[in-house]
Each structure stands twice: as structure tokens, then as C-alpha cells.
PDB file of N, CA and C in Angstrom:
ATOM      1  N   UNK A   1       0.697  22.084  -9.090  1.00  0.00           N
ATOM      2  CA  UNK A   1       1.390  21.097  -8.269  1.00  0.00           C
ATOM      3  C   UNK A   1       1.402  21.571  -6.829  1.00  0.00           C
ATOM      4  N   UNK A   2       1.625  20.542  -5.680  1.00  0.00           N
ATOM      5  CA  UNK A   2       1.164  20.836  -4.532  1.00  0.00           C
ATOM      6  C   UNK A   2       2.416  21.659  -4.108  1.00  0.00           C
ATOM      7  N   UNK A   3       2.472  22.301  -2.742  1.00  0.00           N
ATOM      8  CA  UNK A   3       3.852  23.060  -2.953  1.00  0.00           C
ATOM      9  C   UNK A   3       4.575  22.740  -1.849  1.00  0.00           C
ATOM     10  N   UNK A   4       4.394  21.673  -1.189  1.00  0.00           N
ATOM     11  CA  UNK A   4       4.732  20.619   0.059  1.00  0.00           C
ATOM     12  C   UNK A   4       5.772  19.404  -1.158  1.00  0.00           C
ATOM     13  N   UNK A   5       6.699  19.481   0.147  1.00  0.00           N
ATOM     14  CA  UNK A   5       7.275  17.203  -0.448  1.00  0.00           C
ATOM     15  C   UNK A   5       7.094  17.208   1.420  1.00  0.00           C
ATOM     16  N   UNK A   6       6.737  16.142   0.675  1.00  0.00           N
ATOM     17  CA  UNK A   6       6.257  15.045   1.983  1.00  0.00           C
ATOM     18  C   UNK A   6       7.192  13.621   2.142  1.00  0.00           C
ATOM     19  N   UNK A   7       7.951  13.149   2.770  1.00  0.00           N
ATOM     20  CA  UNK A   7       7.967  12.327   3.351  1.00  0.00           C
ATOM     21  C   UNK A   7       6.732  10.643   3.716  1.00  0.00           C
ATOM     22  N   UNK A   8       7.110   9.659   2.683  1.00  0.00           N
ATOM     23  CA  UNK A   8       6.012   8.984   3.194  1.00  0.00           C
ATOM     24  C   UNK A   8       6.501   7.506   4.137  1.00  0.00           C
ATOM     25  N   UNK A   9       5.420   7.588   4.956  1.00  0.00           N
ATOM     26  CA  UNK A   9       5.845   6.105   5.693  1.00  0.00           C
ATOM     27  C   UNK A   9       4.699   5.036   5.312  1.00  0.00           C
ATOM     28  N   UNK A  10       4.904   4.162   5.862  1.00  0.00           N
ATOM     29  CA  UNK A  10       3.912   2.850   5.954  1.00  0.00           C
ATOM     30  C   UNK A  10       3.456   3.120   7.388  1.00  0.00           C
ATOM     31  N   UNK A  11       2.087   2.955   7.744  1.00  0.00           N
ATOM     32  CA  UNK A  11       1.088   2.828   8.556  1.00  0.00           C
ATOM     33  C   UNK A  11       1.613   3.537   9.711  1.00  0.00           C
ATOM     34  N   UNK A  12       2.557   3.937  10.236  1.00  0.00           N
ATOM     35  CA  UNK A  12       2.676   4.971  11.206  1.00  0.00           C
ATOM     36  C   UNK A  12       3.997   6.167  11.142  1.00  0.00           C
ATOM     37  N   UNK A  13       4.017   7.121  11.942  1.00  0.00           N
ATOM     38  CA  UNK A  13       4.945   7.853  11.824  1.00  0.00           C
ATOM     39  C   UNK A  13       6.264   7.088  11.794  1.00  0.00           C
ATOM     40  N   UNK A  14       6.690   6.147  12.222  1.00  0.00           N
ATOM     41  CA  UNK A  14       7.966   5.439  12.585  1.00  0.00           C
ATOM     42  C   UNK A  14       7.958   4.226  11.551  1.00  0.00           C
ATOM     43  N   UNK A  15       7.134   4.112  10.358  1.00  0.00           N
ATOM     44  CA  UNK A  15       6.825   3.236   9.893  1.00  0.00           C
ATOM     45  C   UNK A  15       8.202   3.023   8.751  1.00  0.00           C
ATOM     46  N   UNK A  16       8.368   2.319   7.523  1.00  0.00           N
ATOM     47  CA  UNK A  16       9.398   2.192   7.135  1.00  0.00           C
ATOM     48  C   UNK A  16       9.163   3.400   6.079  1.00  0.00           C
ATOM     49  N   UNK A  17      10.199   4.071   5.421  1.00  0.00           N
ATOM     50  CA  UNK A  17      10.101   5.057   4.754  1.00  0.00           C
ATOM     51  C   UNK A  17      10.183   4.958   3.492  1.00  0.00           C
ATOM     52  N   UNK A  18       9.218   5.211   2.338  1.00  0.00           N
ATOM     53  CA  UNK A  18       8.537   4.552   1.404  1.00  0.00           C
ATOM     54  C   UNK A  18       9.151   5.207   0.025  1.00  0.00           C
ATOM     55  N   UNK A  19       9.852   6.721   0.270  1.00  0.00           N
ATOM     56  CA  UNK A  19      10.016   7.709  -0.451  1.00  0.00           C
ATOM     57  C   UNK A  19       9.672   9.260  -0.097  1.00  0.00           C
ATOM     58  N   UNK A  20      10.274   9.551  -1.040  1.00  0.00           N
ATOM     59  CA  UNK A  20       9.661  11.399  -0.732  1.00  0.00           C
ATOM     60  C   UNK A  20       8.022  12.200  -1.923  1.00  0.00           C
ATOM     61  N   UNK A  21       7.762  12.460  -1.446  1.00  0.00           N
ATOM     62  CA  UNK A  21       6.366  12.639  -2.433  1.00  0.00           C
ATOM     63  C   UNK A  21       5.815  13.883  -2.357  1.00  0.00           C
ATOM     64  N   UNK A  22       5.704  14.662  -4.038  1.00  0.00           N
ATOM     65  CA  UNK A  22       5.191  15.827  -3.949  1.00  0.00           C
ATOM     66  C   UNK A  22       4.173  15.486  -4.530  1.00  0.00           C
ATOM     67  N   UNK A  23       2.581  16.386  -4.409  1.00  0.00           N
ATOM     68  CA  UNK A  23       0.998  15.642  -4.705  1.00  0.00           C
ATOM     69  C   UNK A  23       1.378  16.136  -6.528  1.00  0.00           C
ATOM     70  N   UNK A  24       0.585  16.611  -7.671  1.00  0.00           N
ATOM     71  CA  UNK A  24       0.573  17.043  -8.405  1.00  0.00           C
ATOM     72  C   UNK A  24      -0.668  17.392  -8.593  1.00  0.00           C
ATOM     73  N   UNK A  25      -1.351  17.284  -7.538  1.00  0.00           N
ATOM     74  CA  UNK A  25      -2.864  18.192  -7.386  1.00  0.00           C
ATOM     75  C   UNK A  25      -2.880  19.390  -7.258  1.00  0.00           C
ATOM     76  N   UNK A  26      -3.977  20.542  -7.170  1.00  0.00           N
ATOM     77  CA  UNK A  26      -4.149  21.502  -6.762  1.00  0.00           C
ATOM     78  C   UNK A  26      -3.497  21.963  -4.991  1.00  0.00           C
ATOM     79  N   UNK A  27      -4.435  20.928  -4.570  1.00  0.00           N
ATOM     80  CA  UNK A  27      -4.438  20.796  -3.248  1.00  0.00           C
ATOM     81  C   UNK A  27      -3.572  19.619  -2.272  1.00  0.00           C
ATOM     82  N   UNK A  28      -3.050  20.075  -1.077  1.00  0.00           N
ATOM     83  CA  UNK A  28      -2.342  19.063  -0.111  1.00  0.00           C
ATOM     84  C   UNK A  28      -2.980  17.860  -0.506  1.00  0.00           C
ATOM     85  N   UNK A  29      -2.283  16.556  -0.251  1.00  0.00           N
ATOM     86  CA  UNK A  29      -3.169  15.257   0.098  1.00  0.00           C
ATOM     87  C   UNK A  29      -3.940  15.167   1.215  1.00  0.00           C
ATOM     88  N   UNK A  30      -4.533  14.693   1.201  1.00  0.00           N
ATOM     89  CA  UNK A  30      -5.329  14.196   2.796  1.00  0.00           C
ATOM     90  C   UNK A  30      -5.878  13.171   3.131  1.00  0.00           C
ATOM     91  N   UNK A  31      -6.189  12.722   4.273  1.00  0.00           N
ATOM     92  CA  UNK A  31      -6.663  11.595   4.139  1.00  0.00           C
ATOM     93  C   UNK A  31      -7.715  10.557   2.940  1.00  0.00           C
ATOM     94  N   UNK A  32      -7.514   9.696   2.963  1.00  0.00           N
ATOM     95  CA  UNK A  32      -8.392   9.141   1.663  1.00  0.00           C
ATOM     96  C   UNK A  32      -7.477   9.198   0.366  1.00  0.00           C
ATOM     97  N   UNK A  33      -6.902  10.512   0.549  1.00  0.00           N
ATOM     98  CA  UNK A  33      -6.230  10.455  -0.927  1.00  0.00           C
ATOM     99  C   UNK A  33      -5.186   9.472  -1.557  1.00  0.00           C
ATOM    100  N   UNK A  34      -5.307   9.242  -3.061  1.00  0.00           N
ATOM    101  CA  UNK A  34      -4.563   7.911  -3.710  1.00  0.00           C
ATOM    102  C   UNK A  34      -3.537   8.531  -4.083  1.00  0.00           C
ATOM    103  N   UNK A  35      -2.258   8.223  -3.633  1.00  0.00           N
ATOM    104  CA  UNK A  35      -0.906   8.763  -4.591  1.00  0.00           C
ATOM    105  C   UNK A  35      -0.971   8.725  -5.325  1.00  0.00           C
ATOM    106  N   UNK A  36      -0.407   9.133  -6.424  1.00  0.00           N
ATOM    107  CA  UNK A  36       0.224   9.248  -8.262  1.00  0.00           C
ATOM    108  C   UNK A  36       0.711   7.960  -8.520  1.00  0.00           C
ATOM    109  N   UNK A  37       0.724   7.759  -8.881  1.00  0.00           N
ATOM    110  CA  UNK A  37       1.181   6.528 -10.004  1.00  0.00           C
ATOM    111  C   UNK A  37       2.502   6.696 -10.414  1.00  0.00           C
ATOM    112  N   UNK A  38       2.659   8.038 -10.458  1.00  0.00           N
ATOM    113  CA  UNK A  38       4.119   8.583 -11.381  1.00  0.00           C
ATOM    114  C   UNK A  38       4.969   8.945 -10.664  1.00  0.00           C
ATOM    115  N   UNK A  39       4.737   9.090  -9.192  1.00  0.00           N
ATOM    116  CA  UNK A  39       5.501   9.103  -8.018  1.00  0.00           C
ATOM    117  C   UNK A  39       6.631   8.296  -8.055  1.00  0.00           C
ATOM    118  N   UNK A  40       7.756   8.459  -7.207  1.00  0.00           N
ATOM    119  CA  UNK A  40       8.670   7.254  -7.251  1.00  0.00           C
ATOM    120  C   UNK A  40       8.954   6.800  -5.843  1.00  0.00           C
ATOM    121  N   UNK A  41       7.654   6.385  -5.076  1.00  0.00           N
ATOM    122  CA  UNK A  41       7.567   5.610  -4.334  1.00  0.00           C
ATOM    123  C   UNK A  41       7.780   3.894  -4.451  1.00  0.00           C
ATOM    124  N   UNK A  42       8.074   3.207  -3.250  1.00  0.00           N
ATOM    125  CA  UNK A  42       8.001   1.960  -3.407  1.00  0.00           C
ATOM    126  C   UNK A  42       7.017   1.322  -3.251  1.00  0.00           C
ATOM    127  N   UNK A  43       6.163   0.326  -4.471  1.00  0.00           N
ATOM    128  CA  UNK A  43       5.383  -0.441  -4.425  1.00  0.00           C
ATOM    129  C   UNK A  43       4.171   0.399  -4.511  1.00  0.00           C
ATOM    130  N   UNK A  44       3.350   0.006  -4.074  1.00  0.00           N
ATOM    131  CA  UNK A  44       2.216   1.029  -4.350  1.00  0.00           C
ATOM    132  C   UNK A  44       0.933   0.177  -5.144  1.00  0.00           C
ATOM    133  N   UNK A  45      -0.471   1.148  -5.262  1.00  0.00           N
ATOM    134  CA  UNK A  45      -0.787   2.225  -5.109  1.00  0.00           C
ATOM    135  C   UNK A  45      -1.065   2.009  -3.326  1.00  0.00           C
ATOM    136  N   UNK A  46      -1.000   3.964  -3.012  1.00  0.00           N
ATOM    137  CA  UNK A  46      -0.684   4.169  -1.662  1.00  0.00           C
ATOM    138  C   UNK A  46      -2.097   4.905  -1.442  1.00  0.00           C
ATOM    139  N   UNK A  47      -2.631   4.568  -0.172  1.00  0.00           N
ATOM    140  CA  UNK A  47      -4.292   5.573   0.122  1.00  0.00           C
ATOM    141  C   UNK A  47      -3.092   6.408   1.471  1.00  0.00           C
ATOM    142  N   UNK A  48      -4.077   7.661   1.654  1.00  0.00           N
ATOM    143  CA  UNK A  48      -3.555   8.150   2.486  1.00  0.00           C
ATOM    144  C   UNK A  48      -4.302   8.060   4.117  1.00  0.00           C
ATOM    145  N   UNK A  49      -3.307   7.645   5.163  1.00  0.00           N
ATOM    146  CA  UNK A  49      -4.452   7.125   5.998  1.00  0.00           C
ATOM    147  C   UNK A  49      -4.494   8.047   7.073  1.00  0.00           C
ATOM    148  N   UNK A  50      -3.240   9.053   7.159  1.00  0.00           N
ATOM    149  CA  UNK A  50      -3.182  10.252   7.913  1.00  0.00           C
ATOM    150  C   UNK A  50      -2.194  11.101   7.736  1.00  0.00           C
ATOM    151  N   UNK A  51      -1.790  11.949   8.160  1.00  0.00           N
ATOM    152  CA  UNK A  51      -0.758  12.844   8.223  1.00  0.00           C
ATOM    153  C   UNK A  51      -0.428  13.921   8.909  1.00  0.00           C
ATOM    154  N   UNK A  52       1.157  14.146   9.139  1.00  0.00           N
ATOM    155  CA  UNK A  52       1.579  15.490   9.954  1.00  0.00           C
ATOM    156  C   UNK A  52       1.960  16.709   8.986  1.00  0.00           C
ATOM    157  N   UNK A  53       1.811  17.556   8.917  1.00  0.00           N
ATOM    158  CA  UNK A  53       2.040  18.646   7.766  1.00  0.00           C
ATOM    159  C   UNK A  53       2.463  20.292   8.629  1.00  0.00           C
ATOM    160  N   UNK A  54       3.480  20.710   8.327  1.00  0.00           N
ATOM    161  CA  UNK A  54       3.934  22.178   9.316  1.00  0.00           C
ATOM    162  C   UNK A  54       3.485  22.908   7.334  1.00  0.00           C
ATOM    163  N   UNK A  55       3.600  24.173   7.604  1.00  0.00           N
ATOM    164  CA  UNK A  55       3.652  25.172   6.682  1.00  0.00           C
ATOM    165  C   UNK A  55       5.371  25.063   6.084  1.00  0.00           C
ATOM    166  N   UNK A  56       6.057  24.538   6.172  1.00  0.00           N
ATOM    167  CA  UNK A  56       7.111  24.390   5.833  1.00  0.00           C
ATOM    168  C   UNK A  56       7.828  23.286   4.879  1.00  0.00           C
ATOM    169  N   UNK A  57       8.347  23.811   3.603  1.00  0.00           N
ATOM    170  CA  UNK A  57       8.664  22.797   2.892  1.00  0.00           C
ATOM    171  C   UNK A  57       9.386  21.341   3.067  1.00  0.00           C
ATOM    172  N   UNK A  58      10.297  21.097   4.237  1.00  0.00           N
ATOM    173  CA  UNK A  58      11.259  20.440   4.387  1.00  0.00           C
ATOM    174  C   UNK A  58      10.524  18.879   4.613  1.00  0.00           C
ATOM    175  N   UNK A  59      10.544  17.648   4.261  1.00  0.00           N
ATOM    176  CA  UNK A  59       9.750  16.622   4.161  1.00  0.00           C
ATOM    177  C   UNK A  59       9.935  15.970   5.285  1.00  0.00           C
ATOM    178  N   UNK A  60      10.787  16.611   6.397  1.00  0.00           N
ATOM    179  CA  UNK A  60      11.251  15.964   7.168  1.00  0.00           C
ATOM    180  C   UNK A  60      10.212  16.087   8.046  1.00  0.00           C
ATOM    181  N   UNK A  61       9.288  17.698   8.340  1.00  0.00           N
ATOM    182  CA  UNK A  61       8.505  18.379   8.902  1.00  0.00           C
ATOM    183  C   UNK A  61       6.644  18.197   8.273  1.00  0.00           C
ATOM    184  N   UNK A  62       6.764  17.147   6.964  1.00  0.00           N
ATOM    185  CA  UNK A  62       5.766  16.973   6.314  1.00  0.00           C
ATOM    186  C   UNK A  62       5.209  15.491   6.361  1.00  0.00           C
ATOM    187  N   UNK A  63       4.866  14.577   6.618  1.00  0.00           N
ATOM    188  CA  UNK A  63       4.760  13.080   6.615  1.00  0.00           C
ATOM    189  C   UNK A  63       3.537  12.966   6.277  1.00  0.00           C
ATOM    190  N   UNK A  64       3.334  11.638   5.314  1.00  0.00           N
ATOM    191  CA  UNK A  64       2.175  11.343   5.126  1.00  0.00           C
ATOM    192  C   UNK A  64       2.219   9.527   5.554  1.00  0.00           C
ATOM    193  N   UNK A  65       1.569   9.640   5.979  1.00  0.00           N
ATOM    194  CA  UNK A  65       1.329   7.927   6.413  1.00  0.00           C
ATOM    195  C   UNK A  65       0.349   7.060   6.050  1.00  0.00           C
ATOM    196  N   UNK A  66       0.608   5.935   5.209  1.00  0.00           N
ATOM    197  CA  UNK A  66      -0.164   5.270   4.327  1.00  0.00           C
ATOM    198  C   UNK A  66      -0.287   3.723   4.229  1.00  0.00           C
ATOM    199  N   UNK A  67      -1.054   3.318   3.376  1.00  0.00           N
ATOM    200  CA  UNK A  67      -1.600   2.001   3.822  1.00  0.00           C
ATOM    201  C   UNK A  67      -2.076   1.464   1.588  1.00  0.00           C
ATOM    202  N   UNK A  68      -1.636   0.145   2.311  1.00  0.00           N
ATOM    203  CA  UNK A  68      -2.147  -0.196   0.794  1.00  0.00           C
ATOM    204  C   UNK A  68      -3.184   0.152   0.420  1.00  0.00           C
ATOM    205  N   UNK A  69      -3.340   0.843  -1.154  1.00  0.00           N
ATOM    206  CA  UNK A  69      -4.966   1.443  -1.239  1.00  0.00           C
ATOM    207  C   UNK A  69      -6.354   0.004  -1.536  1.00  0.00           C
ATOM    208  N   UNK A  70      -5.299  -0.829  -1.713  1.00  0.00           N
ATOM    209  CA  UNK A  70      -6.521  -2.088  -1.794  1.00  0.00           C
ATOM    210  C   UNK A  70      -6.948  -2.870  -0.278  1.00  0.00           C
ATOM    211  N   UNK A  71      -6.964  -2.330   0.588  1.00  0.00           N
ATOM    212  CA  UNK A  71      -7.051  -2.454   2.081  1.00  0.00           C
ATOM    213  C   UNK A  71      -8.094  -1.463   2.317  1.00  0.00           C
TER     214      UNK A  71
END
């Protein structure tokens, strides 16, 4: 499991805030990448269309910013 929670928005940093999200991959998300399914985000599925990430766990300091994945 990834060892980040992230913070997610809709389409920009200031965007509306969607949930908190840890990957269950090996690796960080990154761009392109499809959220989990099992996440407990709202609505969804989510592509990833960018993101801010510090070395630091706090989600406040982690954001991923996303876009419908059928877009």
C-alpha cells in the first residue's frame, strides 16, 4: 500500500474536495492513474490529472487533482 493519503480535488487545487485517498499500489499515483474503486471517494471513477505531493504524510501537504476518468 502506498504510504502517502492524499487529499483529492476536482480539476484544480481549489477544486471541490472529493475525499481523502490512500493508492493501494506499490507506487504513488501519478498522473494517468485510475483510483480504486474501493476508495471512499465521491462519485467516481477518478483519472489522475495532476498533483502536489511533499515527502510528508499529512493530506493536507499531498493533493491529487482529478477529472472524470471517462473524459
Amino acid at each position: 500500500m502506498g504510504r502517502l493519503t492524499y487529499a483529492v480535488r476536482l480539476r484544480s487545487l481549489t477544486g471541490a474536495l472529493l475525499g481523502y485517498y490512500r493508492h493501494p499500489g506499490l507506487e504513488e499515483p501519478k498522473r494517468g492513474t485510475v483510483l480504486s474503486r474501493d476508495s471512499d471517494l465521491i462519485g467516481g471513477p477518478w483519472r489522475v490529472s495532476d498533483y502536489a505531493q511533499t515527502d510528508l504524510s499529512a493530506p493536507a501537504k499531498n493533493v491529487l487533482i482529478v477529472e472524470p476518468a471517462g473524459s
